[in-house]
C-alpha atoms as a PDB file:
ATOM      1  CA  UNK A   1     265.494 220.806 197.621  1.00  0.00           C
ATOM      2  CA  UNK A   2     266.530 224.457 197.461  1.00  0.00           C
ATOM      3  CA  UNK A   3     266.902 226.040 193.876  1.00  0.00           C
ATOM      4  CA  UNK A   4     270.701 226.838 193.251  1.00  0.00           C
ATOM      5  CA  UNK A   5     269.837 230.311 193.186  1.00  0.00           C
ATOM      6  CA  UNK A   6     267.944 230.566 196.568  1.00  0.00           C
ATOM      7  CA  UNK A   7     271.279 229.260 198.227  1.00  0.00           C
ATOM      8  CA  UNK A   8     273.376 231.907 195.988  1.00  0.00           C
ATOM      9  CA  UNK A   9     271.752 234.449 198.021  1.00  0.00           C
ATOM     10  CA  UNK A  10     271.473 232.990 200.898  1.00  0.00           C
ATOM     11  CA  UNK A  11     275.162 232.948 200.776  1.00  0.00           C
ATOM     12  CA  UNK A  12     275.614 236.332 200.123  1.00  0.00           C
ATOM     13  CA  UNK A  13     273.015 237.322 202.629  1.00  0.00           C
ATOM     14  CA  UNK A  14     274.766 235.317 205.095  1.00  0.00           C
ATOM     15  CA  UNK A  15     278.748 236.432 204.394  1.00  0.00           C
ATOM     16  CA  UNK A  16     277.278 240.089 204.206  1.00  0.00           C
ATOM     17  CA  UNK A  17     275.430 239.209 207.664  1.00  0.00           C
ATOM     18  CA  UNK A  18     279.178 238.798 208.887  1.00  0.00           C
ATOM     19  CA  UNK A  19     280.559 241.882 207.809  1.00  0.00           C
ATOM     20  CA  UNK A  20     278.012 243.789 209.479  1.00  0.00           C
ATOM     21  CA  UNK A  21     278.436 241.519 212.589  1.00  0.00           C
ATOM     22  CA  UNK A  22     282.291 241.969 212.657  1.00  0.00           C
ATOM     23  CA  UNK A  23     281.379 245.710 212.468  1.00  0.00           C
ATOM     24  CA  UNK A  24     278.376 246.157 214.857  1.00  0.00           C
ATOM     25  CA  UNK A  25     280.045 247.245 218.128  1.00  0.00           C
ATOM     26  CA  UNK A  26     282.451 249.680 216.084  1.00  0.00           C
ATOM     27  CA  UNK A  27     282.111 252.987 216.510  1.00  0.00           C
ATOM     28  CA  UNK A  28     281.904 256.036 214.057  1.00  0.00           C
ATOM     29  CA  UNK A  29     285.546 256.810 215.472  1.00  0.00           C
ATOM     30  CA  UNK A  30     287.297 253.511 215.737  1.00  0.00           C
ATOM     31  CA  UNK A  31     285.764 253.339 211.953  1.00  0.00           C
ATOM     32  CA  UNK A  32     287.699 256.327 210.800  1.00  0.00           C
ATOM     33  CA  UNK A  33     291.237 254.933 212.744  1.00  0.00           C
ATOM     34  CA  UNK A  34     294.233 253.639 210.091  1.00  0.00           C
ATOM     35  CA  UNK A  35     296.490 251.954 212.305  1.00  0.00           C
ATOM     36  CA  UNK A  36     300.104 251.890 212.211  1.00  0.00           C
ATOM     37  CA  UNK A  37     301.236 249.532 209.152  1.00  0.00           C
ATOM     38  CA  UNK A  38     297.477 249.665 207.247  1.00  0.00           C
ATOM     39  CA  UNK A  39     296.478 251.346 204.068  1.00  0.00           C
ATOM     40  CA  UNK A  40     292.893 252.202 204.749  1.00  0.00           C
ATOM     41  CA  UNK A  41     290.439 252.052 208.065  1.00  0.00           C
ATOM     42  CA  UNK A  42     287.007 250.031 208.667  1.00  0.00           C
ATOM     43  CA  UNK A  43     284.683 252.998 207.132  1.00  0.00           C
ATOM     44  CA  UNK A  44     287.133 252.299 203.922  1.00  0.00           C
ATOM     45  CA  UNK A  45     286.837 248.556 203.390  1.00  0.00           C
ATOM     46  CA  UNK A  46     282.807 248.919 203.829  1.00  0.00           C
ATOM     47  CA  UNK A  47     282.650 251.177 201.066  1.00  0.00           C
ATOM     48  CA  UNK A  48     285.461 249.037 199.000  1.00  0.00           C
ATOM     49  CA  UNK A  49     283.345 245.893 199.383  1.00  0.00           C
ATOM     50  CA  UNK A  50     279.842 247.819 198.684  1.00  0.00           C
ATOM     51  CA  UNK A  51     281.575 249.019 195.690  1.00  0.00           C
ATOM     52  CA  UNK A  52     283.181 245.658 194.660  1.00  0.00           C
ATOM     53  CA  UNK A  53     279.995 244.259 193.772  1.00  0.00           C
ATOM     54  CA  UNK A  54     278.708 247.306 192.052  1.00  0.00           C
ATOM     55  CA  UNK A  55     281.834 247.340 189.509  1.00  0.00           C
ATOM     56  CA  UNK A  56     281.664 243.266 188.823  1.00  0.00           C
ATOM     57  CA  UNK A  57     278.575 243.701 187.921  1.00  0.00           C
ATOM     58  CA  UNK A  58     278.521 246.676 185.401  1.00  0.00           C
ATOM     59  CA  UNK A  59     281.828 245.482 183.983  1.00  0.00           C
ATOM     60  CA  UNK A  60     279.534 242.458 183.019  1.00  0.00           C
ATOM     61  CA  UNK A  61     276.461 243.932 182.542  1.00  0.00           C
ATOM     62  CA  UNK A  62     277.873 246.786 180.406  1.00  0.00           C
ATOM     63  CA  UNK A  63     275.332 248.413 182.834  1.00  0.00           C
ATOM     64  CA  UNK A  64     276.636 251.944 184.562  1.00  0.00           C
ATOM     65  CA  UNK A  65     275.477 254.155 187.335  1.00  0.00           C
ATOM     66  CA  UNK A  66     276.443 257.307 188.962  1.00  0.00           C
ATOM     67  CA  UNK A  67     277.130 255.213 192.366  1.00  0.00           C
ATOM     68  CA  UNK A  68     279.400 253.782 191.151  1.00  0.00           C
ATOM     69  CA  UNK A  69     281.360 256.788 189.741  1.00  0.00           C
ATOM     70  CA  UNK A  70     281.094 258.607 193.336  1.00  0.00           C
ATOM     71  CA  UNK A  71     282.123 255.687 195.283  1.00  0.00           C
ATOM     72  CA  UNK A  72     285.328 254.780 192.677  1.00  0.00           C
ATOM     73  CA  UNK A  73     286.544 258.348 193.425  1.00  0.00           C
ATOM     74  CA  UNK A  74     286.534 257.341 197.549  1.00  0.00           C
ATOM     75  CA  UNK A  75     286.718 253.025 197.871  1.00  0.00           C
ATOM     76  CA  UNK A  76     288.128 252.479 194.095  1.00  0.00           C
ATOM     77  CA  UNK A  77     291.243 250.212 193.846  1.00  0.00           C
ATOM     78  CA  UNK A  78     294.183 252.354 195.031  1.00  0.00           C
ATOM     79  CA  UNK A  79     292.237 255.114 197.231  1.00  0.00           C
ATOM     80  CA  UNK A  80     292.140 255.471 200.237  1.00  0.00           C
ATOM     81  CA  UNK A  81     290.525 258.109 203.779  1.00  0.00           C
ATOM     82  CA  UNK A  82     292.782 260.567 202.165  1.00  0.00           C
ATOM     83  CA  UNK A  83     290.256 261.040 199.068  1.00  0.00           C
ATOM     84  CA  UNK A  84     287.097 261.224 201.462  1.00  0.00           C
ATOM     85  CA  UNK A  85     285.120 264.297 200.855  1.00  0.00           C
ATOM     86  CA  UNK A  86     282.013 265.622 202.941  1.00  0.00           C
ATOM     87  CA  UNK A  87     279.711 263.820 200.310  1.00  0.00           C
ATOM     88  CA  UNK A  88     281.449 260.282 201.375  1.00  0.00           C
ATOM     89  CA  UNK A  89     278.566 258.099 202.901  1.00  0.00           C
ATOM     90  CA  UNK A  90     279.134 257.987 206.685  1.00  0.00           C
ATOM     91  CA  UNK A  91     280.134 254.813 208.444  1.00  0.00           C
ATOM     92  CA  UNK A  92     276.431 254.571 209.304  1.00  0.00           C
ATOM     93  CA  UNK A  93     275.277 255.028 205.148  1.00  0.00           C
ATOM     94  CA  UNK A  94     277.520 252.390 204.229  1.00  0.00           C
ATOM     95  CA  UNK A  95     276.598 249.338 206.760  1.00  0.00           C
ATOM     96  CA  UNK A  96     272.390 250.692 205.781  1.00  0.00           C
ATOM     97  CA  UNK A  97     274.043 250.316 202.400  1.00  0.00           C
ATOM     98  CA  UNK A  98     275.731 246.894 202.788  1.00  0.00           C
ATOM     99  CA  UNK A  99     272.912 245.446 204.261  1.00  0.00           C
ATOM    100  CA  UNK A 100     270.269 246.226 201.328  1.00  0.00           C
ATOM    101  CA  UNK A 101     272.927 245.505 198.777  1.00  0.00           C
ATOM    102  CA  UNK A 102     271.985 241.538 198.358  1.00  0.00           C
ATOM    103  CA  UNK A 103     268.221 241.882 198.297  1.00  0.00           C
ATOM    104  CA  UNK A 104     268.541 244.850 195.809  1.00  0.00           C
ATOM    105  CA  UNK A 105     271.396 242.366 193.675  1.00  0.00           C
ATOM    106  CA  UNK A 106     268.790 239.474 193.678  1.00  0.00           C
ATOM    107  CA  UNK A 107     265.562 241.278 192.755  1.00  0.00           C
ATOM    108  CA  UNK A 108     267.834 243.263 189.581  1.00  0.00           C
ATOM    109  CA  UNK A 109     269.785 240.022 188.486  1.00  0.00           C
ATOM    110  CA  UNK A 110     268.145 236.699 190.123  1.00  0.00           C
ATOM    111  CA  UNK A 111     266.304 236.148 187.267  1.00  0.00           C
ATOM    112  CA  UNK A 112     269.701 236.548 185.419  1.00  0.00           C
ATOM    113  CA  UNK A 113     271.700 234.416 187.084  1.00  0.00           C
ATOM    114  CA  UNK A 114     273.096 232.225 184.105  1.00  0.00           C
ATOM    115  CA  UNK A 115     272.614 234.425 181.290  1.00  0.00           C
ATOM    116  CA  UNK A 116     276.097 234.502 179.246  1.00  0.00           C
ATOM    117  CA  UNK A 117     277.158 237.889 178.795  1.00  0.00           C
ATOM    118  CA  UNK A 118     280.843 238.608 176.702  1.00  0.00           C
ATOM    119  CA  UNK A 119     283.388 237.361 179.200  1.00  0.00           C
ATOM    120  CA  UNK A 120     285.757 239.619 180.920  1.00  0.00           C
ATOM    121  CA  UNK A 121     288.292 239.211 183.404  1.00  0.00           C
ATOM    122  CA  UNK A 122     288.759 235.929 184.419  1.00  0.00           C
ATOM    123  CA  UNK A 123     286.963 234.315 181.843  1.00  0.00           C
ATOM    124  CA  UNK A 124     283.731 235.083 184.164  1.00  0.00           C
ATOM    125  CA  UNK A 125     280.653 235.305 181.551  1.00  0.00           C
ATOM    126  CA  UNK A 126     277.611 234.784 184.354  1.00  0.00           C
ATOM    127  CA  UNK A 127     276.128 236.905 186.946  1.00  0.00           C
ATOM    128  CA  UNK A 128     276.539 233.565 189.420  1.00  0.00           C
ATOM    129  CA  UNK A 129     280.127 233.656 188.618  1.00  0.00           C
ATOM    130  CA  UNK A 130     280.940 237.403 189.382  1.00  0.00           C
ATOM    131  CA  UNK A 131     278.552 236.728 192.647  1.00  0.00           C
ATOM    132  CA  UNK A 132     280.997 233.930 194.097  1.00  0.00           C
ATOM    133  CA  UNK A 133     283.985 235.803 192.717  1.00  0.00           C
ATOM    134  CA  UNK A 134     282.845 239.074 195.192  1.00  0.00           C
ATOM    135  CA  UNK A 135     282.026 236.146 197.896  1.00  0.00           C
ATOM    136  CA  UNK A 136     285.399 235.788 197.639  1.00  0.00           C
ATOM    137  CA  UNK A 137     286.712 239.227 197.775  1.00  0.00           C
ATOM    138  CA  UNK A 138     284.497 240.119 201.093  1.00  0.00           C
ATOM    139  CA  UNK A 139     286.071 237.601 203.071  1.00  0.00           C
ATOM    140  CA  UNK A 140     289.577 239.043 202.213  1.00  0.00           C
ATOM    141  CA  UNK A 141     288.050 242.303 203.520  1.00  0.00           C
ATOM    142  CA  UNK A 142     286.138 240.766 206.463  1.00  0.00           C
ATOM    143  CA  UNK A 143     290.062 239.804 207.813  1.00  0.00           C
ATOM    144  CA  UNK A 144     291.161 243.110 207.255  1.00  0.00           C
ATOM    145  CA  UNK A 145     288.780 244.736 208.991  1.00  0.00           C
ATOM    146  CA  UNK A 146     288.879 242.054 211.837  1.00  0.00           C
ATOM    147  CA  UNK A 147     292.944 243.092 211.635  1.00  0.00           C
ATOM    148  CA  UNK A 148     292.351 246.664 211.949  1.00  0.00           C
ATOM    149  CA  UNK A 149     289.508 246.087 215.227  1.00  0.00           C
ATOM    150  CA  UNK A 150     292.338 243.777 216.751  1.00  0.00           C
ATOM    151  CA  UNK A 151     294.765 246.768 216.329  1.00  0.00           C
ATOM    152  CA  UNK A 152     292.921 249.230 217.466  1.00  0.00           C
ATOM    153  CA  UNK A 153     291.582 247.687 220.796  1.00  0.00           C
ATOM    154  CA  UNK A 154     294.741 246.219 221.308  1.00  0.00           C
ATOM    155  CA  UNK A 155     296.193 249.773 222.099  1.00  0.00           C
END
Protein backbone atom coordinates (compact mmCIF):
# COMPACT_ATOMS: atom_id res chain seq x y z
CA UNK A 1 0.00 0.00 0.00
CA UNK A 2 1.04 3.52 -0.98
CA UNK A 3 2.16 5.91 1.94
CA UNK A 4 -0.50 8.78 2.30
CA UNK A 5 2.02 11.10 1.27
CA UNK A 6 3.16 9.40 -2.03
CA UNK A 7 -0.60 9.74 -3.18
CA UNK A 8 -0.61 13.57 -1.87
CA UNK A 9 1.72 14.19 -4.60
CA UNK A 10 0.70 12.13 -6.88
CA UNK A 11 -2.39 14.13 -6.74
CA UNK A 12 -0.91 17.25 -7.17
CA UNK A 13 1.35 15.98 -9.87
CA UNK A 14 -1.58 14.69 -11.58
CA UNK A 15 -4.23 17.93 -11.25
CA UNK A 16 -1.08 20.09 -12.21
CA UNK A 17 -0.57 17.49 -15.23
CA UNK A 18 -4.14 18.88 -16.25
CA UNK A 19 -3.52 22.37 -16.18
CA UNK A 20 -0.69 22.08 -18.37
CA UNK A 21 -2.75 19.69 -20.62
CA UNK A 22 -5.77 22.13 -20.81
CA UNK A 23 -3.04 24.67 -21.80
CA UNK A 24 -0.70 22.77 -24.22
CA UNK A 25 -2.11 23.70 -27.66
CA UNK A 26 -2.52 27.48 -26.47
CA UNK A 27 -0.60 29.83 -27.90
CA UNK A 28 1.57 32.78 -26.52
CA UNK A 29 -1.33 35.02 -28.09
CA UNK A 30 -4.55 33.27 -27.31
CA UNK A 31 -2.70 33.28 -23.67
CA UNK A 32 -2.58 37.01 -23.49
CA UNK A 33 -6.60 37.32 -24.89
CA UNK A 34 -9.33 38.60 -21.96
CA UNK A 35 -12.47 37.91 -23.53
CA UNK A 36 -15.52 39.85 -23.41
CA UNK A 37 -17.16 39.38 -19.76
CA UNK A 38 -13.61 37.93 -18.01
CA UNK A 39 -11.36 39.56 -15.51
CA UNK A 40 -8.02 38.11 -16.44
CA UNK A 41 -6.61 35.80 -19.55
CA UNK A 42 -4.88 32.16 -19.51
CA UNK A 43 -1.13 33.67 -18.98
CA UNK A 44 -3.00 35.27 -15.71
CA UNK A 45 -4.59 32.26 -14.04
CA UNK A 46 -1.10 30.25 -14.58
CA UNK A 47 0.68 32.68 -12.66
CA UNK A 48 -2.43 33.03 -10.02
CA UNK A 49 -2.34 29.28 -9.41
CA UNK A 50 1.71 29.09 -9.36
CA UNK A 51 1.39 31.77 -6.88
CA UNK A 52 -1.51 30.22 -4.85
CA UNK A 53 0.59 27.60 -3.59
CA UNK A 54 3.54 29.78 -2.90
CA UNK A 55 1.37 32.17 -0.49
CA UNK A 56 -0.47 29.00 1.43
CA UNK A 57 2.51 27.90 2.14
CA UNK A 58 4.52 30.90 3.61
CA UNK A 59 1.37 32.11 5.34
CA UNK A 60 1.90 28.70 7.19
CA UNK A 61 5.33 28.33 7.17
CA UNK A 62 5.98 31.93 8.32
CA UNK A 63 8.53 31.22 5.50
CA UNK A 64 8.96 34.30 2.76
CA UNK A 65 10.60 34.71 -0.57
CA UNK A 66 11.13 37.33 -3.09
CA UNK A 67 8.89 35.15 -5.67
CA UNK A 68 6.46 35.56 -4.06
CA UNK A 69 6.61 39.39 -3.65
CA UNK A 70 7.15 39.77 -7.63
CA UNK A 71 4.44 37.49 -8.57
CA UNK A 72 1.73 39.18 -5.80
CA UNK A 73 2.43 42.50 -7.61
CA UNK A 74 1.20 40.62 -11.22
CA UNK A 75 -1.23 37.19 -10.18
CA UNK A 76 -2.05 38.50 -6.42
CA UNK A 77 -5.79 38.45 -5.47
CA UNK A 78 -7.35 41.45 -7.25
CA UNK A 79 -4.68 42.03 -10.20
CA UNK A 80 -4.93 41.48 -13.17
CA UNK A 81 -2.82 41.79 -17.37
CA UNK A 82 -3.17 45.40 -16.59
CA UNK A 83 -0.27 45.21 -13.80
CA UNK A 84 2.06 43.01 -16.15
CA UNK A 85 5.41 44.55 -16.53
CA UNK A 86 8.34 43.38 -18.94
CA UNK A 87 9.80 41.37 -15.89
CA UNK A 88 6.33 39.21 -15.79
CA UNK A 89 7.36 35.51 -16.57
CA UNK A 90 6.17 34.74 -20.13
CA UNK A 91 3.39 32.30 -20.81
CA UNK A 92 6.23 29.87 -21.57
CA UNK A 93 8.15 30.68 -17.77
CA UNK A 94 5.06 30.04 -16.06
CA UNK A 95 3.83 26.44 -17.52
CA UNK A 96 8.22 25.49 -17.03
CA UNK A 97 7.23 26.96 -13.69
CA UNK A 98 3.98 25.05 -12.99
CA UNK A 99 5.34 21.98 -13.95
CA UNK A 100 8.47 21.93 -11.42
CA UNK A 101 6.30 23.46 -8.76
CA UNK A 102 5.12 19.89 -7.13
CA UNK A 103 8.47 18.13 -7.19
CA UNK A 104 10.16 21.32 -5.75
CA UNK A 105 6.85 21.44 -2.94
CA UNK A 106 7.54 17.71 -2.05
CA UNK A 107 11.34 17.64 -1.75
CA UNK A 108 11.01 21.28 0.66
CA UNK A 109 7.89 20.04 2.72
CA UNK A 110 7.27 16.07 2.19
CA UNK A 111 9.02 15.37 5.07
CA UNK A 112 6.69 18.02 6.71
CA UNK A 113 3.63 16.97 5.80
CA UNK A 114 1.84 16.75 9.32
CA UNK A 115 3.87 18.98 11.31
CA UNK A 116 1.33 21.46 13.24
CA UNK A 117 2.27 24.86 12.62
CA UNK A 118 -0.09 27.98 14.40
CA UNK A 119 -3.30 27.72 12.42
CA UNK A 120 -4.42 30.36 10.09
CA UNK A 121 -7.19 30.77 7.87
CA UNK A 122 -9.45 28.15 7.93
CA UNK A 123 -8.33 26.55 10.87
CA UNK A 124 -5.62 24.80 8.42
CA UNK A 125 -2.47 23.98 10.82
CA UNK A 126 -0.67 21.19 8.30
CA UNK A 127 1.22 21.40 5.18
CA UNK A 128 -1.27 18.32 3.87
CA UNK A 129 -4.10 20.55 4.61
CA UNK A 130 -2.98 23.78 2.72
CA UNK A 131 -1.89 21.10 -0.18
CA UNK A 132 -5.63 19.82 -0.68
CA UNK A 133 -6.93 23.30 0.06
CA UNK A 134 -4.72 24.65 -3.31
CA UNK A 135 -6.01 21.16 -4.97
CA UNK A 136 -8.98 22.78 -4.60
CA UNK A 137 -8.33 26.20 -5.80
CA UNK A 138 -6.58 24.85 -9.24
CA UNK A 139 -9.54 23.18 -10.33
CA UNK A 140 -11.59 26.46 -9.95
CA UNK A 141 -8.85 27.90 -12.21
CA UNK A 142 -8.55 24.87 -14.54
CA UNK A 143 -12.57 25.88 -15.50
CA UNK A 144 -11.69 29.26 -16.00
CA UNK A 145 -9.15 28.82 -18.16
CA UNK A 146 -11.11 25.99 -20.03
CA UNK A 147 -13.95 29.09 -20.15
CA UNK A 148 -11.67 31.53 -21.56
CA UNK A 149 -10.14 28.68 -24.51
CA UNK A 150 -13.97 27.98 -25.23
CA UNK A 151 -14.39 31.79 -25.75
CA UNK A 152 -11.77 32.46 -27.60
CA UNK A 153 -12.02 29.64 -30.29
CA UNK A 154 -15.52 30.05 -30.31
CA UNK A 155 -15.04 33.47 -32.16
Amino acid sequence: MKNEHEVLFNQLKTYRNEILLAVEEVSSIEAEIIPEYFNNNIRWNLGHIFLDQLLWLEALTKESSSTTKAFMEWFGYGTSPDNFTSKTPSFEELKDLLRQQPTEIENCYGHLLKKEFPPIEMGMYTIEQVLIRTIFHEGMHLQAIMDIKKHIRSN
